[in-house]
Protein backbone atom coordinates (compact mmCIF):
# COMPACT_ATOMS: atom_id res chain seq x y z
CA UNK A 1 4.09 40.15 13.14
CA UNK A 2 4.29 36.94 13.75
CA UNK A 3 5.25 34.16 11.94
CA UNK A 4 2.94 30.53 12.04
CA UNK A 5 5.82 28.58 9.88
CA UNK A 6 7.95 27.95 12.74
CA UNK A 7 4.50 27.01 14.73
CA UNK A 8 4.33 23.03 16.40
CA UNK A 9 0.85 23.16 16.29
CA UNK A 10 1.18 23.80 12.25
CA UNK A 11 3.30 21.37 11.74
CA UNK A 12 1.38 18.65 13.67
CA UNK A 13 -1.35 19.29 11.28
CA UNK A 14 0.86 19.44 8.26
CA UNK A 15 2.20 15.93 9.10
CA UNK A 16 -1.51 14.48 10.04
CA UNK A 17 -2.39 16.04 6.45
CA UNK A 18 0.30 14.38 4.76
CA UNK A 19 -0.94 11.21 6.79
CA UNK A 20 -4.69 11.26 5.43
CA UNK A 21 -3.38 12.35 1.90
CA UNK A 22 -1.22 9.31 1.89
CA UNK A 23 -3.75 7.06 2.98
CA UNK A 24 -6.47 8.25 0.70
CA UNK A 25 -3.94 7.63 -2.47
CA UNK A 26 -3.33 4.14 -1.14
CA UNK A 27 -6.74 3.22 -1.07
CA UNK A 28 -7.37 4.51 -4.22
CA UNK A 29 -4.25 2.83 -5.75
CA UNK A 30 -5.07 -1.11 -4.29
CA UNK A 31 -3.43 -0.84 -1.01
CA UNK A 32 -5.96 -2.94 0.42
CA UNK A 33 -9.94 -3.43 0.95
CA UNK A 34 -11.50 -2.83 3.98
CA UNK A 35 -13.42 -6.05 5.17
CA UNK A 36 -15.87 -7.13 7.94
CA UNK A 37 -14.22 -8.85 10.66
CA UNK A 38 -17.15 -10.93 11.97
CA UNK A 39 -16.69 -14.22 12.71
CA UNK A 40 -18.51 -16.93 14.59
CA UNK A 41 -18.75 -17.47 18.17
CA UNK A 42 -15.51 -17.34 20.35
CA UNK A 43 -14.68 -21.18 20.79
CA UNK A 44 -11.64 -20.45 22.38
CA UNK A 45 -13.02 -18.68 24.66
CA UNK A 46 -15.51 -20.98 26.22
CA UNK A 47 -12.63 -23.96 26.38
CA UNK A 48 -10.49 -21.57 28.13
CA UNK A 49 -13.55 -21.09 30.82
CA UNK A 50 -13.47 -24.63 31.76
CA UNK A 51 -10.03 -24.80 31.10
CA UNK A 52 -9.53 -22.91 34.59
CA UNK A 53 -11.89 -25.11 36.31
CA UNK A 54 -10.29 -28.65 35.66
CA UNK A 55 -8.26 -29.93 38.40
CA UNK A 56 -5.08 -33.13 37.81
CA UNK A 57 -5.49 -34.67 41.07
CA UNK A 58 -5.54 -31.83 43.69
CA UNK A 59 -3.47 -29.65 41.02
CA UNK A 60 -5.13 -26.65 39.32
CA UNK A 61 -4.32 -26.20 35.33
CA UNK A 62 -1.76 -23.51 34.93
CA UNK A 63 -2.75 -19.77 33.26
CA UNK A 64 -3.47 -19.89 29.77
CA UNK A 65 -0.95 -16.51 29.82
CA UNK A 66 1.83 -18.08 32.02
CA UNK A 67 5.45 -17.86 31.02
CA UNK A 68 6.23 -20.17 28.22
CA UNK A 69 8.63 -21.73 30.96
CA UNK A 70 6.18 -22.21 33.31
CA UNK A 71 4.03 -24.06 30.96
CA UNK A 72 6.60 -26.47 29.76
CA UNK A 73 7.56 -27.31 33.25
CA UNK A 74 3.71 -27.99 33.79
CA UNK A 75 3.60 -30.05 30.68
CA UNK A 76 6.90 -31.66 31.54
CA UNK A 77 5.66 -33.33 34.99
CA UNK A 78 2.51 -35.13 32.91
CA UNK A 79 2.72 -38.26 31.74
CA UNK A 80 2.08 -39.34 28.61
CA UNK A 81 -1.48 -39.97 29.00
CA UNK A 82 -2.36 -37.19 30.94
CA UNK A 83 -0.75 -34.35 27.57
CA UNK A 84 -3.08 -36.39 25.85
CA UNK A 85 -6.22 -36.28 27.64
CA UNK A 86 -5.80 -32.52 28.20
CA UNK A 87 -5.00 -32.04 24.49
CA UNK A 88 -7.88 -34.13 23.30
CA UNK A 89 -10.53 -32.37 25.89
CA UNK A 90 -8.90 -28.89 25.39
CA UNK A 91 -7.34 -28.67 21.72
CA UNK A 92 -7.70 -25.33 20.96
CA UNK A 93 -6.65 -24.57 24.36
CA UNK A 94 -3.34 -26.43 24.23
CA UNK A 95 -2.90 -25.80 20.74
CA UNK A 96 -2.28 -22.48 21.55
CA UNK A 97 -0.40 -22.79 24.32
CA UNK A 98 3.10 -21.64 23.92
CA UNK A 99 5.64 -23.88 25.87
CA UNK A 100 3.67 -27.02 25.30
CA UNK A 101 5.91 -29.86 23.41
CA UNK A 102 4.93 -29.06 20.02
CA UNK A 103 4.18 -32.51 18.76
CA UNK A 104 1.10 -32.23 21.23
CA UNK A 105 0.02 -28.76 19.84
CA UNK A 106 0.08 -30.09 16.10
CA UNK A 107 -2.09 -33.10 17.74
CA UNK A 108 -4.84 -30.35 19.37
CA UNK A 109 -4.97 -28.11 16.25
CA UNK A 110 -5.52 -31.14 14.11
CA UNK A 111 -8.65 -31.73 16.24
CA UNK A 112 -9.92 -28.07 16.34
CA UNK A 113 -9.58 -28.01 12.37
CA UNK A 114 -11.61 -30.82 12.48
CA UNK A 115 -14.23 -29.75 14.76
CA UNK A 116 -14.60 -26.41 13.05
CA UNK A 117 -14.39 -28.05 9.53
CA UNK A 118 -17.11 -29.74 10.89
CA UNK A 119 -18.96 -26.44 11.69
CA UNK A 120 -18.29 -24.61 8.75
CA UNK A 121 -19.71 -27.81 6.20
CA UNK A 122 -22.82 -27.73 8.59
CA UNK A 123 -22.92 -23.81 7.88
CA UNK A 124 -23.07 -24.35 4.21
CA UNK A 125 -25.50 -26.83 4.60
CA UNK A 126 -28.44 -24.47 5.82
CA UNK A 127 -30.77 -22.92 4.06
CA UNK A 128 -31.52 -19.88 6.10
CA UNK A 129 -27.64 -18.43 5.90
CA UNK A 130 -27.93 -15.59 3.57
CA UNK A 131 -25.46 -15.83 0.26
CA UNK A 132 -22.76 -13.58 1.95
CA UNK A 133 -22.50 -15.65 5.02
CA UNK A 134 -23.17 -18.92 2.70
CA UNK A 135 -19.69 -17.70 0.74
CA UNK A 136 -17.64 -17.05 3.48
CA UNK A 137 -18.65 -20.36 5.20
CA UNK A 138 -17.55 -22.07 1.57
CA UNK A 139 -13.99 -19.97 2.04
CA UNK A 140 -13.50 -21.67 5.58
CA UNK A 141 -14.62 -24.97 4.52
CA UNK A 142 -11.84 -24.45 2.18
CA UNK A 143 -9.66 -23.53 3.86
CA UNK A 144 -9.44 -25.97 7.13
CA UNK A 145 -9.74 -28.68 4.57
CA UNK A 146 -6.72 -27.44 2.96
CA UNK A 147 -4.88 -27.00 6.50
CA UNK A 148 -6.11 -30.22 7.47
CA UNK A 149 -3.40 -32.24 4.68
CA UNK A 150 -1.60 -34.90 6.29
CA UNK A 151 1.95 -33.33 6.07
CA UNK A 152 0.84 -29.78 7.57
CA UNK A 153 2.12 -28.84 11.30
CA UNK A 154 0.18 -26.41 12.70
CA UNK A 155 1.10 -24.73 15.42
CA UNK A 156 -1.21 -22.25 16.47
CA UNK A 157 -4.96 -21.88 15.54
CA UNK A 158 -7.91 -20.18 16.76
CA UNK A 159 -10.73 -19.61 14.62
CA UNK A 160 -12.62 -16.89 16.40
CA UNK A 161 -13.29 -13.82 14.21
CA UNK A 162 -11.08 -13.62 11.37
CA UNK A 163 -8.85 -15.82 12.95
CA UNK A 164 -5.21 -16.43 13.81
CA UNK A 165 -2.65 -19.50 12.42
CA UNK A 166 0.91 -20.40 12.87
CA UNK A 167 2.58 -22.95 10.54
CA UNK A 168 6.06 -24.78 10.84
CA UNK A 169 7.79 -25.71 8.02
CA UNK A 170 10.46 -27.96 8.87
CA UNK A 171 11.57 -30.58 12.36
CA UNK A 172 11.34 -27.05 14.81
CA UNK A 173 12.60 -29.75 17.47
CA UNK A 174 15.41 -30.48 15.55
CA UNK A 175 16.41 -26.98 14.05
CA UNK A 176 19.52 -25.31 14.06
CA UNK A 177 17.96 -22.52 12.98
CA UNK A 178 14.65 -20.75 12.88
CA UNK A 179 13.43 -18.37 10.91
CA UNK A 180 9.62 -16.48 11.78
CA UNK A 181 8.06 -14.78 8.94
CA UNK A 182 5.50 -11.64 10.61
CA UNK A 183 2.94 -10.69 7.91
CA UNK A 184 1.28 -7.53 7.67
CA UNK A 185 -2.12 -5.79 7.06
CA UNK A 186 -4.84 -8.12 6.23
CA UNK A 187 -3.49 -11.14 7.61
CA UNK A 188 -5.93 -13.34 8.51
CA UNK A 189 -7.29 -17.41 8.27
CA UNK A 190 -8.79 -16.65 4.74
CA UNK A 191 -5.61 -14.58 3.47
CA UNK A 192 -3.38 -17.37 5.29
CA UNK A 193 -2.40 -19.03 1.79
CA UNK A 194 -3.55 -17.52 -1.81
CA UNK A 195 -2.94 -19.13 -5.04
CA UNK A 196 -3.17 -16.09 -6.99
CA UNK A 197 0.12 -14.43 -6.12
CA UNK A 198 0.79 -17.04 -3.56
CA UNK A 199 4.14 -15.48 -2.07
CA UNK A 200 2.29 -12.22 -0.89
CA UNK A 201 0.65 -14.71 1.34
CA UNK A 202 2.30 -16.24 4.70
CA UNK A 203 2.47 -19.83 3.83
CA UNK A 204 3.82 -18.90 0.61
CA UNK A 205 6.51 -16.40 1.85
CA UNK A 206 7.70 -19.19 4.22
CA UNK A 207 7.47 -21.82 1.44
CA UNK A 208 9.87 -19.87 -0.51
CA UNK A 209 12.25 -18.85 2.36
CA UNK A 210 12.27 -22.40 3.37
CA UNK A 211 13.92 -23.65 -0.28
CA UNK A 212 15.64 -20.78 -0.48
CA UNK A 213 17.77 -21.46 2.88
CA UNK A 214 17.86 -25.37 2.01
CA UNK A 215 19.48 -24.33 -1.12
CA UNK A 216 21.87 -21.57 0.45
CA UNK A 217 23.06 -24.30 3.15
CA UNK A 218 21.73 -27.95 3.11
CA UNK A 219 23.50 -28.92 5.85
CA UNK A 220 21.91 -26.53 8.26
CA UNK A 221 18.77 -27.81 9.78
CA UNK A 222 16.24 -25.07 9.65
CA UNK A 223 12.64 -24.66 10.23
CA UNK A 224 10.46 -21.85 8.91
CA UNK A 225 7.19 -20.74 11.11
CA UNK A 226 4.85 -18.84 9.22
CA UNK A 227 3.42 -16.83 11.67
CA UNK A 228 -0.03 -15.32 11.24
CA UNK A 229 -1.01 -15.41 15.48
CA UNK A 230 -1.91 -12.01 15.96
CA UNK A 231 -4.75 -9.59 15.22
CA UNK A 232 -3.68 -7.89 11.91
CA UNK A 233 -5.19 -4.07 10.57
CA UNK A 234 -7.86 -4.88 8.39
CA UNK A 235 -7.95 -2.62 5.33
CA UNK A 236 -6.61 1.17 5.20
CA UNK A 237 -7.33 3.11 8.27
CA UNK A 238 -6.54 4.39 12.16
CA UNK A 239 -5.52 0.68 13.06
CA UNK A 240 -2.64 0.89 10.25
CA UNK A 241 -1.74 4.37 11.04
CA UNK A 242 -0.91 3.33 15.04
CA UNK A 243 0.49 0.72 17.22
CA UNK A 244 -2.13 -0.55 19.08
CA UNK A 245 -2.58 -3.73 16.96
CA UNK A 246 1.31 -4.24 17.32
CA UNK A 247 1.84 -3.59 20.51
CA UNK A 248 -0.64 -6.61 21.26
CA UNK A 249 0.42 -8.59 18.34
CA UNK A 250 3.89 -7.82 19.87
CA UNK A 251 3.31 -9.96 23.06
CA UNK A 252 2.28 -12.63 21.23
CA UNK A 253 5.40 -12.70 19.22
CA UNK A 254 7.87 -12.30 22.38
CA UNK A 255 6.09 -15.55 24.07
CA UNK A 256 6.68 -17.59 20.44
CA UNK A 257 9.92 -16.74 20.71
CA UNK A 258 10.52 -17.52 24.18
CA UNK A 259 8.98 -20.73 23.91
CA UNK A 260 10.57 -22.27 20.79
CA UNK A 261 12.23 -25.54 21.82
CA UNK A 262 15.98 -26.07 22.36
CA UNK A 263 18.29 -23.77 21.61
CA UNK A 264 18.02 -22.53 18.10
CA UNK A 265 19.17 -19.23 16.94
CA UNK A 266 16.07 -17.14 15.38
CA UNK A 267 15.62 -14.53 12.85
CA UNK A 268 12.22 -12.50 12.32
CA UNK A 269 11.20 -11.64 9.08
CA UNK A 270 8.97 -8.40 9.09
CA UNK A 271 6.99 -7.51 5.94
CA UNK A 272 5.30 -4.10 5.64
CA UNK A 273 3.25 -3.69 9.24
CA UNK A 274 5.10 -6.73 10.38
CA UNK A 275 7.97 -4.84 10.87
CA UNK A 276 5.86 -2.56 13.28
CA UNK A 277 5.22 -5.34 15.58
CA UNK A 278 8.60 -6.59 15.49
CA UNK A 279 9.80 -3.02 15.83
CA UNK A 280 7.66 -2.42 19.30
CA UNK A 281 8.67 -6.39 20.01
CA UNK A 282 12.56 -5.71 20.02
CA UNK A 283 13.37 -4.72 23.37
CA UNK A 284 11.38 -8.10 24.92
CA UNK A 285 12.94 -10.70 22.51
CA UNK A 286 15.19 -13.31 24.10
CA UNK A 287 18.92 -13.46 23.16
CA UNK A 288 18.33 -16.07 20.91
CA UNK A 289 16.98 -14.07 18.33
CA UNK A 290 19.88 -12.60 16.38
CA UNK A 291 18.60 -10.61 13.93
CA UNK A 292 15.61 -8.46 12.86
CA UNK A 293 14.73 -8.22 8.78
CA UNK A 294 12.00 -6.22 7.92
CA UNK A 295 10.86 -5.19 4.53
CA UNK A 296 8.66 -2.39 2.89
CA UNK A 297 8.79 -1.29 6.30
CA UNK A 298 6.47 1.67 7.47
CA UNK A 299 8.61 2.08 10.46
CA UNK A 300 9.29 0.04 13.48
CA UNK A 301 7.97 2.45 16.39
CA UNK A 302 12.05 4.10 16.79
CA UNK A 303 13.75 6.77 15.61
CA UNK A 304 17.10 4.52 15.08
CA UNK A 305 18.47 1.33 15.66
CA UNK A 306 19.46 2.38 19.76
CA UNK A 307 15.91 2.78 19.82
CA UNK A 308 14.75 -0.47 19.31
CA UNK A 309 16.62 -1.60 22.45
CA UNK A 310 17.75 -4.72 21.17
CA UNK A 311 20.51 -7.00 20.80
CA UNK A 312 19.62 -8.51 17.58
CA UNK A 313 21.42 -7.21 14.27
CA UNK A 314 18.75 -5.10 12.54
CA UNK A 315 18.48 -5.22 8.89
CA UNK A 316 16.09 -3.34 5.93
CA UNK A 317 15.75 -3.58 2.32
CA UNK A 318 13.03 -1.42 -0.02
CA UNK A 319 12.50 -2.10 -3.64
CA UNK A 320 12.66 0.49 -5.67
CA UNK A 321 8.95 0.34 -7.11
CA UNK A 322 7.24 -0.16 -3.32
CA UNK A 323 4.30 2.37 -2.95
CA UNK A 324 5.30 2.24 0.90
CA UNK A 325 8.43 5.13 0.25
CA UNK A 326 5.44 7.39 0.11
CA UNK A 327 3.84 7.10 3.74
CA UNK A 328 5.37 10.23 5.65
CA UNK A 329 7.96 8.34 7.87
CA UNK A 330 7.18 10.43 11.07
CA UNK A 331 5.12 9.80 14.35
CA UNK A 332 2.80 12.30 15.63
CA UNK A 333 0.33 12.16 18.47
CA UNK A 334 0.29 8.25 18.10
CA UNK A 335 -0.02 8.43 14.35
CA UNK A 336 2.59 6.82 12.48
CA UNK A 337 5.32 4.75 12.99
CA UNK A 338 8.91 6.96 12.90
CA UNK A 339 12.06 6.59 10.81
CA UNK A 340 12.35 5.10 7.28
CA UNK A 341 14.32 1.65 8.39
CA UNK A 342 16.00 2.26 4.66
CA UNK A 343 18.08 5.55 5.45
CA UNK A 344 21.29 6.19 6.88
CA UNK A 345 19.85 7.90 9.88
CA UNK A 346 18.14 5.22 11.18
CA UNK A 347 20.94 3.03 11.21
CA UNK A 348 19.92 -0.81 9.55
CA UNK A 349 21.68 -2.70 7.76
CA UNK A 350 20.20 -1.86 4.31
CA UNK A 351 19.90 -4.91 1.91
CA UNK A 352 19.46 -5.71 -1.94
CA UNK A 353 15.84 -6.07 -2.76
CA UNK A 354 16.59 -6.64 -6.58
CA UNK A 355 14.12 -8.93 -8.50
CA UNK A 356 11.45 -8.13 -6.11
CA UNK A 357 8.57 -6.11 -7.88
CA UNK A 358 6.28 -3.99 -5.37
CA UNK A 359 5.29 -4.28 -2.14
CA UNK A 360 4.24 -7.73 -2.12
CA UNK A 361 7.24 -9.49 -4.34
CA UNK A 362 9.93 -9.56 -1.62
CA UNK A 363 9.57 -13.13 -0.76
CA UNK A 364 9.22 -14.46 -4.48
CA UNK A 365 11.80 -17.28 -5.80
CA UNK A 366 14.57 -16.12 -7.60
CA UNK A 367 15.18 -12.94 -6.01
CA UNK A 368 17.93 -10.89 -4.66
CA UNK A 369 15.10 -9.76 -1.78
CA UNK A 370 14.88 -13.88 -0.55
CA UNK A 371 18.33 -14.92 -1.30
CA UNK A 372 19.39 -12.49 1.31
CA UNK A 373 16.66 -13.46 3.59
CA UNK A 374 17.56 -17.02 3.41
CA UNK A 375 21.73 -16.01 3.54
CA UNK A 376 20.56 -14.20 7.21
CA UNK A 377 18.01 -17.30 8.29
CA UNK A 378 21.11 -20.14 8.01
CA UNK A 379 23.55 -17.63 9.51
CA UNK A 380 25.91 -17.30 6.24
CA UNK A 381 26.08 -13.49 6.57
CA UNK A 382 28.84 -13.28 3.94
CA UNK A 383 26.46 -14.22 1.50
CA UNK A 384 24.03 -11.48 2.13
CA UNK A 385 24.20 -8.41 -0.74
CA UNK A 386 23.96 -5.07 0.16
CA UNK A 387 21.87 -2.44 -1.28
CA UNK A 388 25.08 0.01 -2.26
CA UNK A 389 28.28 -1.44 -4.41
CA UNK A 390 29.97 -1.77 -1.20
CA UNK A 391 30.13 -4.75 1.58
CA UNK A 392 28.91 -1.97 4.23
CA UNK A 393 25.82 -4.07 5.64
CA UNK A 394 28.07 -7.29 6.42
CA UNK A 395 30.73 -4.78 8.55
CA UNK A 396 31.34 -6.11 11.84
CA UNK A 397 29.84 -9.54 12.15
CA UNK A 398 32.48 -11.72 12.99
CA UNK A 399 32.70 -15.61 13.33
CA UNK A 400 28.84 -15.79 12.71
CA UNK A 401 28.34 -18.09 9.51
CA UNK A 402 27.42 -21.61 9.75
């Protein structure tokens, strides 16, 4: 007789079970809400139209999608004047433009924030919107008000659909060190910054990450980008369970990288489906980013470290209380996203996430979960705390601290 234990095809479906089971509980439990991800109309897209049309001189305007290096060789041979022009008549164009100086991107999102501020006040103005569109045109008002604050530098924006932002905390001309926090599911203009729990949010995770590394080395000049320039999964379902979303989100994060000026060393900090994109991102980073953090990880697309293809030093914390130590760490037929970063097999450096509380509490002041975070972001990797009673995640890095 035979025996169906032993069967692939049974144990396919026992891991896609586990899967749905898993996902159910979550959104059952508060994972997360699933949301509509209208928007209004594609801005971007219609300056990037004539964008391709505009001539300097007898020159054509480079790709949108060319090399970072490319672009800042374009931007390089411009005078003055001419950045200007194009960032005034373009501004969401070159504010999203990675390997453009970056004083001139802060200069062309300040005027898109405007524009669409504009937009979203004449929204709430008129009387036909219904009350649902009416309250998410108050949200945006909000928020690009907020964003618009004189001390802000904002270095990506594009507020098509749910949108996508990138904010620098710190001189990132003048930084020693850079540190890029990747957000997870959910991420999106409206979820950019929260004042209820603010540092589950991306401006406040790089808020506290920011004083954390002042504090862990003052004379180290860093810079903190909190990095919300991708398309995120909305909500619990098939977009959270693959890696199509990262695998886009994943290009955009190699050409940040690449384009960061001078010739700072970077870390990546990779919360929860963050650390999927950074995961499928690993093999395309530039030298210059030394290490990989992620936390609550589902998986990063590997079964191990030598899987990632990278150079960088890979590191992983869990608290004990995350919900996320019960998604089935396995990838089947595109669903899933492999190995448990946390576990000996996989091969991380496994962290301390003391003090942190959940899924969302890794990037809260005071805790063991940030400390080490800011410890790796201002290269003092002696100070970093490992999850065991021994020194076991610090082995082998030599000569590194600042």
């Amino acid at each position: 007789m035979t025996s169906f234990d032993s069967s692939p095809t049974l144990t396919v479906w026992r891991a896609l079970l586990a899967l749905a089971v898993v996902f159910v509980m979550l959104a059952t439990s508060g994972w997360t809400a699933v949301r509509n991800q209208g928007g209004p109309r594609d801005a971007l897209a219609i300056e990037l139209a004539a964008w391709k049309k505009t001539r300097i001189g007898a020159r054509e305007l480079p790709r949108a999608d060319s090399p970072p290096q490319r672009l800042t060789a374009f931007f390089g041979s411009l005078t003055a004047t001419q950045r200007t022009r194009l960032a005034d008549r373009y501004p969401l164009v070159v504010g999203n433009l990675n390997g453009a100086p970056v004083t001139l991107r802060y200069r062309a999102n300040r005027q898109s924030l405007a524009k669409s501020l504009q937009l979203e006040r004449d929204r709430v103005g008129n009387p036909n919107l219904n009350a649902d569109g009416h309250r998410e045109a108050v949200r945006r008002m909000n928020r690009f008000e907020a964003l618009m604050s004189a001390e802000r530098q904002i270095l990506a924006f594009d507020p098509s659909g749910p949108g996508k932002i990138a904010e620098v905390l710190g001189d990132l001309e003048r930084a020693q060190r850079v540190s890029v926090i990747v957000p997870g599911v959910d991420t999106n203009l409206l979820t950019f910054q929260r004042t209820a729990r603010k540092y589950s949010a991306p401006v406040g995770m790089a808020e506290s990450l920011y004083a954390a590394e002042r504090a862990a080395s003052p004379r180290v000049r860093t810079a903190v980008i909190a990095w919300a320039d991708y398309t995120a999964p909305v909500g619990v379902g098939i977009d959270s369970a693959i890696g199509r979303l990262a695998e886009s989100g994943a290009v955009r994060l190699t050409a940040l990288t690449g384009a960061l000026p001078g010739d700072s060393r970077v870390a990546l900090f990779c919360h929860s489906y963050g650390s999927v994109v950074c995961g499928v991102a690993a093999r395309h980073l530039p030298e210059r980013v030394g290490d990989i953090a992620v936390a609550g990880s589902p998986g990063m697309r590997a079964e191990n470290v030598a899987g990632l293809r990278s150079q960088a030093r890979v590191w992983a914390m869990r608290d004990s209380d995350d919900w996320i130590q019960g998604v089935p760490h396995l990838k089947v037929g595109g669903l899933g996203h492999g190995e448990d970063p946390v576990t000996p097999e996989f091969g991380a450096r496994v962290m301390s996430a003391a003090g942190a509380v959940g899924h969302a509490g890794y990037f809260e002041p005071g805790t063991e979960s940030v400390s080490n975070f800011a410890e790796i972001g201002v290269g003092s990797y002696s100070g970093v705390t490992c999850a065991g009673d021994d020194d076991t995640c610090r082995s082998g890095i030599y000569g590194e601290d600042a």
